[in-house]
N, C-alpha and C. Protein backbone atom coordinates (compact mmCIF):
# COMPACT_ATOMS: atom_id res chain seq x y z
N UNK A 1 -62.77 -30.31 1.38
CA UNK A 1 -61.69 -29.39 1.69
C UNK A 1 -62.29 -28.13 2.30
N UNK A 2 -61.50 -27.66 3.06
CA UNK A 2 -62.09 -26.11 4.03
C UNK A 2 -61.77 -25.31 3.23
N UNK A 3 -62.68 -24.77 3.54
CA UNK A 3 -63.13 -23.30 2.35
C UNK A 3 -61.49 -22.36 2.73
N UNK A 4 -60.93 -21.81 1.82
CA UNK A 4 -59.50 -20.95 1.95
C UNK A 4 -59.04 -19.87 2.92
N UNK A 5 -60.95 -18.81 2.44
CA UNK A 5 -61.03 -18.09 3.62
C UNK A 5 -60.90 -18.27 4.78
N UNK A 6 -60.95 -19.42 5.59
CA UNK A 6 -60.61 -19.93 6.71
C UNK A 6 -59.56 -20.17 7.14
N UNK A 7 -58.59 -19.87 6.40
CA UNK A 7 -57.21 -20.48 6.66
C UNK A 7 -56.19 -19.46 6.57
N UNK A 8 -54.59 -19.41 7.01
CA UNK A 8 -53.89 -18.11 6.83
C UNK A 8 -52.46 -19.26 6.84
N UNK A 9 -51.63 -18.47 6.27
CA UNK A 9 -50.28 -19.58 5.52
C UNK A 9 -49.73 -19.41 6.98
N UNK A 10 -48.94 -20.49 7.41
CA UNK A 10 -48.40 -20.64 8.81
C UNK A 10 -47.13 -19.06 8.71
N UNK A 11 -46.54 -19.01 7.84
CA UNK A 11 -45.56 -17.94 7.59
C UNK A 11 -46.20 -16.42 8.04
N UNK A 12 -47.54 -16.62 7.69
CA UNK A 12 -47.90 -15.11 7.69
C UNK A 12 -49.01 -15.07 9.22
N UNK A 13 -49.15 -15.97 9.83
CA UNK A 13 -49.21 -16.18 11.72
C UNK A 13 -48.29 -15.81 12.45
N UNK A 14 -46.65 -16.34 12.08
CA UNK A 14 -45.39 -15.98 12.55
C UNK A 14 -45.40 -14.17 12.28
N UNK A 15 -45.54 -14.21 11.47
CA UNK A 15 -45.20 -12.77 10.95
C UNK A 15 -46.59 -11.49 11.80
N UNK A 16 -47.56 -12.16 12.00
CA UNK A 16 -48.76 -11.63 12.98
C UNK A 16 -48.18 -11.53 14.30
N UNK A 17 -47.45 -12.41 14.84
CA UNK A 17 -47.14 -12.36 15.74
C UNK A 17 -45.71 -11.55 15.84
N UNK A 18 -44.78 -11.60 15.20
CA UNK A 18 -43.97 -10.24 15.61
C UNK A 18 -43.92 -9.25 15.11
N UNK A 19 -44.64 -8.77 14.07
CA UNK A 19 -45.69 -7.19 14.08
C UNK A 19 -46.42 -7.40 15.26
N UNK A 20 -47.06 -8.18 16.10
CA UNK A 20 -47.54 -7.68 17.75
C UNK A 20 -46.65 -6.81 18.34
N UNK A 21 -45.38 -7.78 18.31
CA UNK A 21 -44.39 -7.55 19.47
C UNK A 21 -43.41 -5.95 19.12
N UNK A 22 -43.75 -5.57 17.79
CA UNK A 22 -42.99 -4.53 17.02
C UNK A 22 -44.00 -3.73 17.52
N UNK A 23 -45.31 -3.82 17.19
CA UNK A 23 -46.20 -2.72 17.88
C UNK A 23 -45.87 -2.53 19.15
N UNK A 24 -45.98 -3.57 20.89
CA UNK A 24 -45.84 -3.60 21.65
C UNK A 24 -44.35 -2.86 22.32
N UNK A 25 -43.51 -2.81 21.67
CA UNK A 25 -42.41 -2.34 21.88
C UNK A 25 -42.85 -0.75 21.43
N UNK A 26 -43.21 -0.10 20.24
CA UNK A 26 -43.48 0.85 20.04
C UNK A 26 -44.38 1.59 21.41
N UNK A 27 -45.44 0.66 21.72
CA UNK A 27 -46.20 1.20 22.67
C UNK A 27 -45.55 1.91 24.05
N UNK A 28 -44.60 0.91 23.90
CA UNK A 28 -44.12 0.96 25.46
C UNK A 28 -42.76 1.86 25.60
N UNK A 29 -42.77 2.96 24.54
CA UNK A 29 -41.84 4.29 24.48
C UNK A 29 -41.93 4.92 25.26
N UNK A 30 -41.24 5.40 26.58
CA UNK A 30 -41.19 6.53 27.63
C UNK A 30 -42.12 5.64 28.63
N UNK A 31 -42.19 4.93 28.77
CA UNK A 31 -42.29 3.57 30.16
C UNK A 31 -41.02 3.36 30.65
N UNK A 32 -41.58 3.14 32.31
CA UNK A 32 -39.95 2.97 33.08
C UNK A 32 -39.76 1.40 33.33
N UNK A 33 -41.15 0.43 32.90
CA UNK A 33 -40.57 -0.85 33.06
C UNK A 33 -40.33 -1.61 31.25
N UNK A 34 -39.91 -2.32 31.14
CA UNK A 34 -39.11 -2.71 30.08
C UNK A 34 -39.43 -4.41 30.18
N UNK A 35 -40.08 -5.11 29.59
CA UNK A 35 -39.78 -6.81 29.40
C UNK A 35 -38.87 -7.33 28.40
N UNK A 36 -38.40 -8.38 29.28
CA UNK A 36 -37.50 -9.15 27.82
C UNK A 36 -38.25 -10.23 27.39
N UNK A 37 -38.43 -10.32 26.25
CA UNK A 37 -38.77 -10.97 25.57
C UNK A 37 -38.07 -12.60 25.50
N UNK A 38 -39.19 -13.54 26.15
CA UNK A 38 -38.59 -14.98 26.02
C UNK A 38 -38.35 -15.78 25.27
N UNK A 39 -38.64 -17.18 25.57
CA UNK A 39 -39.21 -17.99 24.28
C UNK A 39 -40.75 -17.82 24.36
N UNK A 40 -40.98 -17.68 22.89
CA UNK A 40 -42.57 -17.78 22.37
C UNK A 40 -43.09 -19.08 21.75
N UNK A 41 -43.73 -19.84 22.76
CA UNK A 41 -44.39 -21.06 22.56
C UNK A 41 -45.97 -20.86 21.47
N UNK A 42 -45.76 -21.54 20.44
CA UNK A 42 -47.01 -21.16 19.38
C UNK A 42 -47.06 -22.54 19.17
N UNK A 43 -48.86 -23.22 18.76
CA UNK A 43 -48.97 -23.78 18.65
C UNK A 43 -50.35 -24.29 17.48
N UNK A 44 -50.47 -24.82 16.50
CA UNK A 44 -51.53 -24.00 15.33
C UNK A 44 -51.93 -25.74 14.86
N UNK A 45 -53.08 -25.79 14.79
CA UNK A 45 -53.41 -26.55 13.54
C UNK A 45 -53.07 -26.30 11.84
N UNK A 46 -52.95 -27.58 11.72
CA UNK A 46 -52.67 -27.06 10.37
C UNK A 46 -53.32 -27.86 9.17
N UNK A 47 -53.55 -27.47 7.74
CA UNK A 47 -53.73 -28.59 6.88
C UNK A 47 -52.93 -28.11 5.78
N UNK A 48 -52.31 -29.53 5.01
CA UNK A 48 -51.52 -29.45 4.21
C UNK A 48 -51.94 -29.73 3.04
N UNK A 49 -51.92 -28.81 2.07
CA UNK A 49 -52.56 -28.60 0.90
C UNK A 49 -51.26 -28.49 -0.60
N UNK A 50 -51.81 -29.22 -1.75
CA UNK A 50 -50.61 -29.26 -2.43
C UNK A 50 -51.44 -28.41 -3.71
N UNK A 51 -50.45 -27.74 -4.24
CA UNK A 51 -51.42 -27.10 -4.85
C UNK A 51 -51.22 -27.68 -6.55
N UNK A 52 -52.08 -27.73 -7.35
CA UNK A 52 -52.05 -28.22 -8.13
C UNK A 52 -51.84 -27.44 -9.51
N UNK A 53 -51.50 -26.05 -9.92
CA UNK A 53 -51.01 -25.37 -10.43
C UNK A 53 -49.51 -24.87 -10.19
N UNK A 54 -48.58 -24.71 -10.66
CA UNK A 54 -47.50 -24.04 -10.39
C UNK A 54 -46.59 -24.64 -9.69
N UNK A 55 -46.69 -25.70 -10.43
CA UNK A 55 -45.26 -26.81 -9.78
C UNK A 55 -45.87 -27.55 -8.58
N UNK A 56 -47.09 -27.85 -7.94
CA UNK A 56 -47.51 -28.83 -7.03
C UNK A 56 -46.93 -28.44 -5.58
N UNK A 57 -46.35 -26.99 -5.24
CA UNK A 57 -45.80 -26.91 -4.03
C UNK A 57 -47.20 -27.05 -2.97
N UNK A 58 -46.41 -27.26 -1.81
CA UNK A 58 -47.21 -28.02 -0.31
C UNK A 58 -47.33 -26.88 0.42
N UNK A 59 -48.11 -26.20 0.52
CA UNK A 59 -48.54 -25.11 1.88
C UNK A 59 -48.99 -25.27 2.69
N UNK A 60 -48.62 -24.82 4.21
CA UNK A 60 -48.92 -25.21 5.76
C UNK A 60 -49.83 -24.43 5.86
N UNK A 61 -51.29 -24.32 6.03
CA UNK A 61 -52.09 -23.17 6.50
C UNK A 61 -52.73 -23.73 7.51
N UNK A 62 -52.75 -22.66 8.55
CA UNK A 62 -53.51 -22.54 9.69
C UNK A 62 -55.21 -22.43 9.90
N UNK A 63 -55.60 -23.15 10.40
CA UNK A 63 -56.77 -23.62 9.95
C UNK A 63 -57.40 -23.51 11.85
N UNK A 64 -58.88 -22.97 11.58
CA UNK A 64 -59.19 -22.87 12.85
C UNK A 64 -60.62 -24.48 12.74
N UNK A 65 -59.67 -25.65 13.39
CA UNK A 65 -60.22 -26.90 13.56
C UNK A 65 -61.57 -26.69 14.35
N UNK A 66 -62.17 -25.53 14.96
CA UNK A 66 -63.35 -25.56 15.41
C UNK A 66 -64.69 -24.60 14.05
N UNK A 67 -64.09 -24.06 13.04
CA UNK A 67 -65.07 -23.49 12.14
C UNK A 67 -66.03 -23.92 11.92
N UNK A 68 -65.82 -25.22 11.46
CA UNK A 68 -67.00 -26.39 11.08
C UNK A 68 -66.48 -27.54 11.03
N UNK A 69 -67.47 -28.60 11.00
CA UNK A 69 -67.33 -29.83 11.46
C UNK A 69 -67.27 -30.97 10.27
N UNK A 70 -67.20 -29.83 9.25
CA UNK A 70 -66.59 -30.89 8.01
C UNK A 70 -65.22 -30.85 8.00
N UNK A 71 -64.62 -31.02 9.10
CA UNK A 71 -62.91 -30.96 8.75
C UNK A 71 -62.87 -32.83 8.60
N UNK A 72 -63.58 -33.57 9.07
CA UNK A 72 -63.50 -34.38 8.94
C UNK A 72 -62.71 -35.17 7.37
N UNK A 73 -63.47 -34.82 6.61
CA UNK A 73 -62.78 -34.95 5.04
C UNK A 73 -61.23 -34.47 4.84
N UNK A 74 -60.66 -33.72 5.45
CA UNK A 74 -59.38 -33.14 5.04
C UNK A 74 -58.62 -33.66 6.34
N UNK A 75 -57.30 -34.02 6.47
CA UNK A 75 -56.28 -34.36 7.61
C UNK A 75 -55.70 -32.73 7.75
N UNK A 76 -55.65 -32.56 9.46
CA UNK A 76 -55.10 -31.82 9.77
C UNK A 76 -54.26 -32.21 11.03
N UNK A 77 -52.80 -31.17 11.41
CA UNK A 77 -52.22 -31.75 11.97
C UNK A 77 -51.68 -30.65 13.17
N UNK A 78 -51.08 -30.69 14.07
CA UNK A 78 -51.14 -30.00 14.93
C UNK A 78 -49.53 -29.58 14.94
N UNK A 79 -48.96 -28.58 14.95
CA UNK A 79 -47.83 -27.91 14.51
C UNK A 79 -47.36 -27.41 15.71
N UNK A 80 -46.39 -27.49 16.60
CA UNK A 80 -45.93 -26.30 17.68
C UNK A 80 -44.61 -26.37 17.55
N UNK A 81 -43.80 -24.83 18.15
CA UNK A 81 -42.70 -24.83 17.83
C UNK A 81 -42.28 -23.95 18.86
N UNK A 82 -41.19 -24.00 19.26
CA UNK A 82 -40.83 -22.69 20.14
C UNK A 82 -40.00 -21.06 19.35
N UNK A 83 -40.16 -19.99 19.63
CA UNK A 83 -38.94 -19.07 18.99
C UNK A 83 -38.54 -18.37 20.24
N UNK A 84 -37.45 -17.62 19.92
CA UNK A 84 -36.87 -17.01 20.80
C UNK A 84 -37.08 -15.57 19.99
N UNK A 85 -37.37 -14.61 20.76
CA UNK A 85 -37.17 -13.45 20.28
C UNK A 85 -35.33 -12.64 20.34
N UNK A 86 -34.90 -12.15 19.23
CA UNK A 86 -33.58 -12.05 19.34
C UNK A 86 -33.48 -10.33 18.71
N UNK A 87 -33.06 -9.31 19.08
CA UNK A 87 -32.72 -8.34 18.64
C UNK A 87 -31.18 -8.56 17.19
N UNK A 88 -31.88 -8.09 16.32
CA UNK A 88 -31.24 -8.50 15.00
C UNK A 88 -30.05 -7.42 15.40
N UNK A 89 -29.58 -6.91 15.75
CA UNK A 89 -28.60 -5.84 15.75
C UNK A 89 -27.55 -6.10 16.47
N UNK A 90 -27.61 -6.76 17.80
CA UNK A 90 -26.86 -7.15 18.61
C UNK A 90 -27.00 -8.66 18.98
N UNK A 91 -28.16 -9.19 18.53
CA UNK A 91 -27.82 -11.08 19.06
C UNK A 91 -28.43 -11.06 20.33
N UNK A 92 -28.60 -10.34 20.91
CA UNK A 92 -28.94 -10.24 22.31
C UNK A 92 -30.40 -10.45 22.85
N UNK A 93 -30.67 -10.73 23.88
CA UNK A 93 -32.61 -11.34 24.04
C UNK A 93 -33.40 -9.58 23.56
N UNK A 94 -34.51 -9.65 23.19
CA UNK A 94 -34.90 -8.69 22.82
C UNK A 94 -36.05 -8.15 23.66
N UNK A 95 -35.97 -6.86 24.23
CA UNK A 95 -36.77 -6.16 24.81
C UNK A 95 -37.92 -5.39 24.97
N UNK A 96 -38.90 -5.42 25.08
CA UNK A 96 -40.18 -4.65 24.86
C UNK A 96 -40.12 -3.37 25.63
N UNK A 97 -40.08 -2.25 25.40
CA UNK A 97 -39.43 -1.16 25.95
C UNK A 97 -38.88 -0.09 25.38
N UNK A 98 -38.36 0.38 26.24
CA UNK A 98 -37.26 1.82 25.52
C UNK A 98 -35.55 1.27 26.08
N UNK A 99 -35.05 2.84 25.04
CA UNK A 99 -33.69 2.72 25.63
C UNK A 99 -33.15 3.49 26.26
N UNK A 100 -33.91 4.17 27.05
CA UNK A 100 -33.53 5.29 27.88
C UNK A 100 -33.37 4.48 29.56
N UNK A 101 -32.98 4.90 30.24
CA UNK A 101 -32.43 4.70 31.91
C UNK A 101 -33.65 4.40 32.43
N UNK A 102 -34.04 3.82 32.88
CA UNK A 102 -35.48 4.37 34.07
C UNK A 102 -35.56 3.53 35.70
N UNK A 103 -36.18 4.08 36.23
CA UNK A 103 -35.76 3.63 37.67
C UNK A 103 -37.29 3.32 38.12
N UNK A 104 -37.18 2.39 39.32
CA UNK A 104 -38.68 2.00 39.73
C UNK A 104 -39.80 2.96 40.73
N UNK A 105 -39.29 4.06 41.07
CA UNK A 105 -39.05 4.92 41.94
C UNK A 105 -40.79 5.25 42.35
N UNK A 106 -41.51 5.58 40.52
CA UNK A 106 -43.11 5.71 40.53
C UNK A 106 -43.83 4.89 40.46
N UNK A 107 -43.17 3.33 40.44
CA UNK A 107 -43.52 2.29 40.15
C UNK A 107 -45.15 1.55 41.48
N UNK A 108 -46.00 1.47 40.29
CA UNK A 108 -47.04 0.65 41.50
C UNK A 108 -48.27 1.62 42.00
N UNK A 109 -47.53 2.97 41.71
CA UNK A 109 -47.76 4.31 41.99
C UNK A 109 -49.37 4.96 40.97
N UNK A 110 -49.84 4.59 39.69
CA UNK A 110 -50.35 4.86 39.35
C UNK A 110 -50.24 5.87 38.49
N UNK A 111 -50.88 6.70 37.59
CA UNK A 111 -50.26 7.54 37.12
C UNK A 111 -50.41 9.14 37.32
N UNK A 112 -51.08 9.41 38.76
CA UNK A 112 -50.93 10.76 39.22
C UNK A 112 -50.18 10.86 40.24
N UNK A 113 -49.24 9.20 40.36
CA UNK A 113 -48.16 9.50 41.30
C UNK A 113 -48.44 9.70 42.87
N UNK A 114 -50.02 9.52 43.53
CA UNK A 114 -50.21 9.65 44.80
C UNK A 114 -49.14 9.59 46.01
């Protein structure tokens, strides 16, 4: 079996990944271009581990299949899924950006505006 340290619960990858997109949106406060956010194609190895204390529940952890080459002993399986990013407030596709007006006007321009 792969050592634990090697591994991270598939739940808390998802959750890595939109704390990115929560940072990335933060970043991009008082920017005049704005992305919407698509579908996010993720795709993870995984091994499924049952645990043998505390009722025998099954945890998905993400496992990096190149660490070492004793994965051989343990089955791992390859997991992908699509999400959509969705603004919880309105339902609507969700944006990386601000919410202020902005126009393309300095756009391309650099940032001393030549």
């Amino acid at each position: 079996m792969s050592d634990p340290s090697d591994s991270i619960e598939l739940a808390d990858a998802v959750q890595a990944v939109r704390d990115g997109l929560l940072t990335a949106a933060q970043r991009a406060a008082d920017q005049d271009v704005v992305f919407e956010v698509g579908d996010i194609a993720m795709e993870f190895t995984v091994e499924l581990r049952q645990e043998t204390k505390g009722g025998g529940r099954v945890r998905a952890l993400v496992v990096d299949a190149g660490a070492d080459r004793t994965r051989a002993e343990t089955r791992t399986h390859k997991v992908g899924f699509t999400l959509r990013a969705k603004d919880a407030r309105t339902g609507g596709p969700w944006q990386v950006g601000n919410r202020r007006p902005a126009g393309t006007g300095l756009f391309g321009q650099g940032q001393g505006g030549s």
